[in-house]
C-alpha atoms as a PDB file:
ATOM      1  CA  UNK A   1      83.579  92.490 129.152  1.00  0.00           C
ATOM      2  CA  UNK A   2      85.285  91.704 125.582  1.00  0.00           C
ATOM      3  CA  UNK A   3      88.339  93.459 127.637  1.00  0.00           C
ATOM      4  CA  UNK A   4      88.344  90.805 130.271  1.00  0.00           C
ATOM      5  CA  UNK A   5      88.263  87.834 128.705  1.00  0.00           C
ATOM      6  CA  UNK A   6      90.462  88.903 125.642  1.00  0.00           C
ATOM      7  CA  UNK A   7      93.277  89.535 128.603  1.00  0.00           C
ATOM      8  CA  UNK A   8      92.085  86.288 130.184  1.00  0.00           C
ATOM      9  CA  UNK A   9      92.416  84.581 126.599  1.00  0.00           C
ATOM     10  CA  UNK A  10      96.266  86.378 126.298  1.00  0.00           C
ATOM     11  CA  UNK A  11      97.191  85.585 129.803  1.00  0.00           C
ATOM     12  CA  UNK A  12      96.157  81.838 129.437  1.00  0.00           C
ATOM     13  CA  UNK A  13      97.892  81.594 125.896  1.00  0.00           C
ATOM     14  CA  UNK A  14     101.270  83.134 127.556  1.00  0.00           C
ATOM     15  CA  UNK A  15     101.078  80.545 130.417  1.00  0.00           C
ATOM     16  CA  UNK A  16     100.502  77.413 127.925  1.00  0.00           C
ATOM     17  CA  UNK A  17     103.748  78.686 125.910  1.00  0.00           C
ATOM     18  CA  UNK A  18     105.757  79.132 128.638  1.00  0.00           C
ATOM     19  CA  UNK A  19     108.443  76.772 130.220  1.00  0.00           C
ATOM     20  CA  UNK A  20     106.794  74.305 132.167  1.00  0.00           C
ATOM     21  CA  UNK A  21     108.149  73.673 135.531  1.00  0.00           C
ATOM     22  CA  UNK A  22     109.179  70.166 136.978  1.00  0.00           C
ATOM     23  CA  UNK A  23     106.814  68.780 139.486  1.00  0.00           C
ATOM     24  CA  UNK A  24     108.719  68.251 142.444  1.00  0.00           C
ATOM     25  CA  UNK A  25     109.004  64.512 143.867  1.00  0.00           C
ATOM     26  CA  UNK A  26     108.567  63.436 147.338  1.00  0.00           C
ATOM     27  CA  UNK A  27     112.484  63.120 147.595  1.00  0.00           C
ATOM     28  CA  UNK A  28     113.070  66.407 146.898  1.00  0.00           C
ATOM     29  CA  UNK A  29     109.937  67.731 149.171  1.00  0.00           C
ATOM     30  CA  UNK A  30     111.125  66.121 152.076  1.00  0.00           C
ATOM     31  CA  UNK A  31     114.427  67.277 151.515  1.00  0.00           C
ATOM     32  CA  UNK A  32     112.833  71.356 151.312  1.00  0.00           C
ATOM     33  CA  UNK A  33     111.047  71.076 154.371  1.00  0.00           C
ATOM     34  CA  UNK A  34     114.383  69.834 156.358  1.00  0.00           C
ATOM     35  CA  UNK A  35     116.081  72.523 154.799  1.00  0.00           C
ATOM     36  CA  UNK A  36     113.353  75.233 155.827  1.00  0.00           C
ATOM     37  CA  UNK A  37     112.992  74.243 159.166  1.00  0.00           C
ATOM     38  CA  UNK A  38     116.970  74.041 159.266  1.00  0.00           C
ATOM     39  CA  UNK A  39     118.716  76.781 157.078  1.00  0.00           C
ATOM     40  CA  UNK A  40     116.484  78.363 154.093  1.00  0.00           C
ATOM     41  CA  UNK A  41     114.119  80.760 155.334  1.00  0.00           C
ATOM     42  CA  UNK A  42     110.706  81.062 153.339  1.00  0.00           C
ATOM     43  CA  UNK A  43     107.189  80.834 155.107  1.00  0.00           C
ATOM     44  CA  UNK A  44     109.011  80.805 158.992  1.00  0.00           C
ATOM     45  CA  UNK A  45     111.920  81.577 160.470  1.00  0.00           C
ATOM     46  CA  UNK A  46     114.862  78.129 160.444  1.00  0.00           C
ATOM     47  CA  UNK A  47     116.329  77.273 163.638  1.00  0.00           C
ATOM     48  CA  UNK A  48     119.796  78.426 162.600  1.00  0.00           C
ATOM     49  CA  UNK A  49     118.617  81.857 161.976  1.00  0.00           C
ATOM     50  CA  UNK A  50     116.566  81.648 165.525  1.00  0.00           C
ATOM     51  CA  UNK A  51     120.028  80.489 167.103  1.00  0.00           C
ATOM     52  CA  UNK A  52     122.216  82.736 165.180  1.00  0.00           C
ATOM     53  CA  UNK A  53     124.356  84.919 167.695  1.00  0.00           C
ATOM     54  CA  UNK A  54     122.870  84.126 171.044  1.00  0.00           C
ATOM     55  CA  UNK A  55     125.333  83.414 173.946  1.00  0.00           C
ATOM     56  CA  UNK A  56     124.891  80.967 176.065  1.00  0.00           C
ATOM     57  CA  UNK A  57     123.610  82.860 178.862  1.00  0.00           C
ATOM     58  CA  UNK A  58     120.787  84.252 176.589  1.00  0.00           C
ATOM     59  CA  UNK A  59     120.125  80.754 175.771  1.00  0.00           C
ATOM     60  CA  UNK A  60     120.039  79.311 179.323  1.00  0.00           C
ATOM     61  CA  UNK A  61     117.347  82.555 180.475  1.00  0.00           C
ATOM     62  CA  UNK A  62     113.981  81.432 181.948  1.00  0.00           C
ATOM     63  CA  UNK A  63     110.958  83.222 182.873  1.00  0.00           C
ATOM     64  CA  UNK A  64     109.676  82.224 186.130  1.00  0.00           C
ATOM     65  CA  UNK A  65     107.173  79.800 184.695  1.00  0.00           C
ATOM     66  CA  UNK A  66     107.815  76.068 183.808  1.00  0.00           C
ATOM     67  CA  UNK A  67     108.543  77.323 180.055  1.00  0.00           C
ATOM     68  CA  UNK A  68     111.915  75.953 178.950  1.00  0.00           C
ATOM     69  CA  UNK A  69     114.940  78.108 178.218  1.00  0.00           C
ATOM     70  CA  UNK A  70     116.549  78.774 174.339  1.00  0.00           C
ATOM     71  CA  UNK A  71     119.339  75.855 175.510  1.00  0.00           C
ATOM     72  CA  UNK A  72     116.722  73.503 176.591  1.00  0.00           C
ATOM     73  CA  UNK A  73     114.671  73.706 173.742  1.00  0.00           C
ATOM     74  CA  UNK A  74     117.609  73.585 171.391  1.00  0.00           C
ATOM     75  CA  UNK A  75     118.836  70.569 173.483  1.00  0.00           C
ATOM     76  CA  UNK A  76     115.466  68.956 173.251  1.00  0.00           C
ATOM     77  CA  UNK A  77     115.532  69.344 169.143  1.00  0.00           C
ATOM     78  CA  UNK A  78     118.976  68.417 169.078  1.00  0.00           C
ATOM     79  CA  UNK A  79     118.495  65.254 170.744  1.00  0.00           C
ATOM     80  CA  UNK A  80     115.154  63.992 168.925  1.00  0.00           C
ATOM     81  CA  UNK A  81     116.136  64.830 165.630  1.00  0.00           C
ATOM     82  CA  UNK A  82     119.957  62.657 166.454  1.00  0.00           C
ATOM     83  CA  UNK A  83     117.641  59.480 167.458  1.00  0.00           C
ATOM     84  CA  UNK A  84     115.165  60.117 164.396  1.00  0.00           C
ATOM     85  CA  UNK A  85     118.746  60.059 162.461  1.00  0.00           C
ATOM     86  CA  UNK A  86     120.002  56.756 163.779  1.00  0.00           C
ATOM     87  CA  UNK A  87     116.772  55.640 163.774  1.00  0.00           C
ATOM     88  CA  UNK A  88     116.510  55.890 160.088  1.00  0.00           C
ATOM     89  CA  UNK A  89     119.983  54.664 160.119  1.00  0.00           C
ATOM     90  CA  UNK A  90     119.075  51.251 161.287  1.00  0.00           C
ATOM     91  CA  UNK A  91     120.930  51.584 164.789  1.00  0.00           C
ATOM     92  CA  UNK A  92     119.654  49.327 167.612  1.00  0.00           C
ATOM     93  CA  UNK A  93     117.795  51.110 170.323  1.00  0.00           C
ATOM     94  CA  UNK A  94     117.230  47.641 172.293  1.00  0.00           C
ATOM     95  CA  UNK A  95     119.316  49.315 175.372  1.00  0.00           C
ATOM     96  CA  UNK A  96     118.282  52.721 175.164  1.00  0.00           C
ATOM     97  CA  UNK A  97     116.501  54.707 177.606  1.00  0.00           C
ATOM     98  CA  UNK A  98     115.039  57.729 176.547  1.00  0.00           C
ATOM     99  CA  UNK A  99     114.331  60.049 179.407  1.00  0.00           C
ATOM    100  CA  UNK A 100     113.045  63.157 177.405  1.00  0.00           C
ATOM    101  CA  UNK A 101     113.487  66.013 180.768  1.00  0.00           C
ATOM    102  CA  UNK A 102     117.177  65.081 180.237  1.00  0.00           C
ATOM    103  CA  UNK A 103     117.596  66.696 177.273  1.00  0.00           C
ATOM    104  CA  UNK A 104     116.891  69.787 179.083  1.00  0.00           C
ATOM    105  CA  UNK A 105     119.543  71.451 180.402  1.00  0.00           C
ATOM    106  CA  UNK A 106     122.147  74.503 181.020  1.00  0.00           C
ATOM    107  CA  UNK A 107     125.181  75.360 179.145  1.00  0.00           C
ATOM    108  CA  UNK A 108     128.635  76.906 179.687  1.00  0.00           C
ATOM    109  CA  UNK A 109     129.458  78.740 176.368  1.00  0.00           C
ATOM    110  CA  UNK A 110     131.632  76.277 174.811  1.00  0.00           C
ATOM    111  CA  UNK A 111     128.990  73.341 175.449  1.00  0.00           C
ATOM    112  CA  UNK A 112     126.520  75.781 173.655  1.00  0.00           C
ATOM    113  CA  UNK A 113     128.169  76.425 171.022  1.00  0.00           C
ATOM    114  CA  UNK A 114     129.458  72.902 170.757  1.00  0.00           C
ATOM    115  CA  UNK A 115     125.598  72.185 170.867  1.00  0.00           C
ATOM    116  CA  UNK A 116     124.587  74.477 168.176  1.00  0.00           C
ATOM    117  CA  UNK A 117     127.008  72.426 165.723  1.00  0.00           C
ATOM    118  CA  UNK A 118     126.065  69.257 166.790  1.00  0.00           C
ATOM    119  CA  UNK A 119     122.252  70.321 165.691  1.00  0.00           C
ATOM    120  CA  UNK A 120     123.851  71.834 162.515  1.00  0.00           C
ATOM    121  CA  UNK A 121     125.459  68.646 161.772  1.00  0.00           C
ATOM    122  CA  UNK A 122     122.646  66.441 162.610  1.00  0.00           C
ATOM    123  CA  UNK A 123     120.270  68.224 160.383  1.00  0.00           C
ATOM    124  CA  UNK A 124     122.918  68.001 157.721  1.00  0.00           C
ATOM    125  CA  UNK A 125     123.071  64.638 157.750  1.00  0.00           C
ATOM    126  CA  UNK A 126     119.556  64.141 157.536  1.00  0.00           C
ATOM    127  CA  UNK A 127     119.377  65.888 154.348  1.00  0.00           C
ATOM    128  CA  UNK A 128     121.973  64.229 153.246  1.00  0.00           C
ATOM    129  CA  UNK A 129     120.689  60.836 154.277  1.00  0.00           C
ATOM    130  CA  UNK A 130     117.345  61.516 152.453  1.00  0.00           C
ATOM    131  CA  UNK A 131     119.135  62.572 149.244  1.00  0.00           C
ATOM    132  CA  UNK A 132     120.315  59.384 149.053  1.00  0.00           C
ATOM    133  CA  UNK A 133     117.737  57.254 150.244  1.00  0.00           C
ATOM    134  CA  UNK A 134     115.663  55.176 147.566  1.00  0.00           C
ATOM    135  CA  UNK A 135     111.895  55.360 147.074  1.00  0.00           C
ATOM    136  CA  UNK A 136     111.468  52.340 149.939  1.00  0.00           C
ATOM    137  CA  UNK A 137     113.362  53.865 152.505  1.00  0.00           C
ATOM    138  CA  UNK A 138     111.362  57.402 151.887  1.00  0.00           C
ATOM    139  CA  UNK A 139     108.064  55.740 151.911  1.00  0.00           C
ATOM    140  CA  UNK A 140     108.607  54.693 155.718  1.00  0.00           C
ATOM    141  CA  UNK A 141     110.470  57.631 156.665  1.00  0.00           C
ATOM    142  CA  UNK A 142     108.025  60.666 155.016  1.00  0.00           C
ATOM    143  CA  UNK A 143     105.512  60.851 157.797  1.00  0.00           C
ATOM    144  CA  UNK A 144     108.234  60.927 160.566  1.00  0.00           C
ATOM    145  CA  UNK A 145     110.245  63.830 158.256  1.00  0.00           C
ATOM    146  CA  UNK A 146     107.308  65.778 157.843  1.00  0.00           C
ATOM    147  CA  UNK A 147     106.271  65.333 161.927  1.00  0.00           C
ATOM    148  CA  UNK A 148     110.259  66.279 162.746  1.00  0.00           C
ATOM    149  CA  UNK A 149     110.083  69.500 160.566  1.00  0.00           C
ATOM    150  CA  UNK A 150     106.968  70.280 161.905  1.00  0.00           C
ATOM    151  CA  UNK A 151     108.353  69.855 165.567  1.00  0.00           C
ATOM    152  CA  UNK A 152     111.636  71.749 165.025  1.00  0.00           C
ATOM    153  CA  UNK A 153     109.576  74.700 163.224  1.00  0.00           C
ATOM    154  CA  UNK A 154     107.338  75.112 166.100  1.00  0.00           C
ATOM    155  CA  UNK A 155     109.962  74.818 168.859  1.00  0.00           C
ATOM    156  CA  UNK A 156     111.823  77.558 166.480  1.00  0.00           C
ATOM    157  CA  UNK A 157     108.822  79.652 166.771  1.00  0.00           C
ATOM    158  CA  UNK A 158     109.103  79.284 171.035  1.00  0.00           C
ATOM    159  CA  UNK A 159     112.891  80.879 170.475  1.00  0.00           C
ATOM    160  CA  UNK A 160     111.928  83.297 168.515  1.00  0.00           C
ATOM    161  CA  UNK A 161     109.060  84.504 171.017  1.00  0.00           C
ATOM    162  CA  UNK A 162     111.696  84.205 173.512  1.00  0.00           C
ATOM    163  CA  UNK A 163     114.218  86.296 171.807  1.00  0.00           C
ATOM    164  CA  UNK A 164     111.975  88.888 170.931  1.00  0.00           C
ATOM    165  CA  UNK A 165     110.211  89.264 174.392  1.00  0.00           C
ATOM    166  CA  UNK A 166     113.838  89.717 175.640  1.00  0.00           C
ATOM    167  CA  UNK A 167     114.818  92.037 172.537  1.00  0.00           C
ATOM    168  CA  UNK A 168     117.257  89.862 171.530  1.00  0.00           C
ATOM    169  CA  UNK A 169     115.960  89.483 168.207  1.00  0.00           C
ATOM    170  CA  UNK A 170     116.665  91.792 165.322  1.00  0.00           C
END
């Protein structure tokens, strides 16, 4: 017993003398979670990895259920996370239908790759835009962030099923 808490004492003595990290701010919390559901893998899988090297017949595949394709679900993030963009942009969406089944469709090779930049580019500039944005604008925006890196990570995770069910995935 004098064993354990004499390495208990030790370990808690080393902990208070060592370098104390910063606590990270909701600014820079937001910004991890766009990344990880973008480009940096940690707990899952980021849609760039999930798209990386797929063709754009792989991507247009479907099972013979109403599940949507790789290219439809890629479409469908591509698309909500451009109108969460110039949404927190301040564009007017007075005249704007949003018909969500049209952002599923097929794609000829250039459109998907064209498609997998566009999402690339979009998330990008999200970062980017929430880098920069002061404590106001993050206030209103955190709760839509967190719900958009929450909807690309699972929509991610519907790729990745699909790529390995096809053995597409390494």
């Amino acid at each position: 017993m004098k064993n354990i808490l004499a390495f208990v004492g030790f370990a808690l003595l080393i902990l208070n003398c060592s370098e104390r990290t910063v606590e990270p701010n909701v600014k820079s919390l937001l910004v991890q979670q766009l990344k990880y559901s973008h480009s940096e893998e940690n707990w899952f899988v980021p849609i760039k990895t999930a798209t990386d090297e797929l063709s754009a017949q792989q991507s247009n595949w479907k099972d013979n259920t109403a599940n949507h394709s790789i290219g439809e679900l890629v479409s469908h993030l591509t698309f909500w996370n451009e109108m969460q963009l110039r949404a927190f942009k301040g564009e007017d969406f007075s005249n704007f239908e949003i018909d969500n089944d049209s952002t599923f469709k097929i794609y000829t090779e250039k459109e998907w790759k064209n498609l997998i930049i566009k999402l690339d580019s979009v998330q990008t500039e999200l970062e980017r835009l929430i880098e920069k944005a002061n404590e106001k604008e993050l206030s209103e925006w955190a709760s839509d962030l967190l719900t958009m890196s929450s909807h690309n990570a699972y929509h991610t995770g519907q790729i990745i099923y699909i790529r390995k069910q096809k053995g597409w995935w390494k």
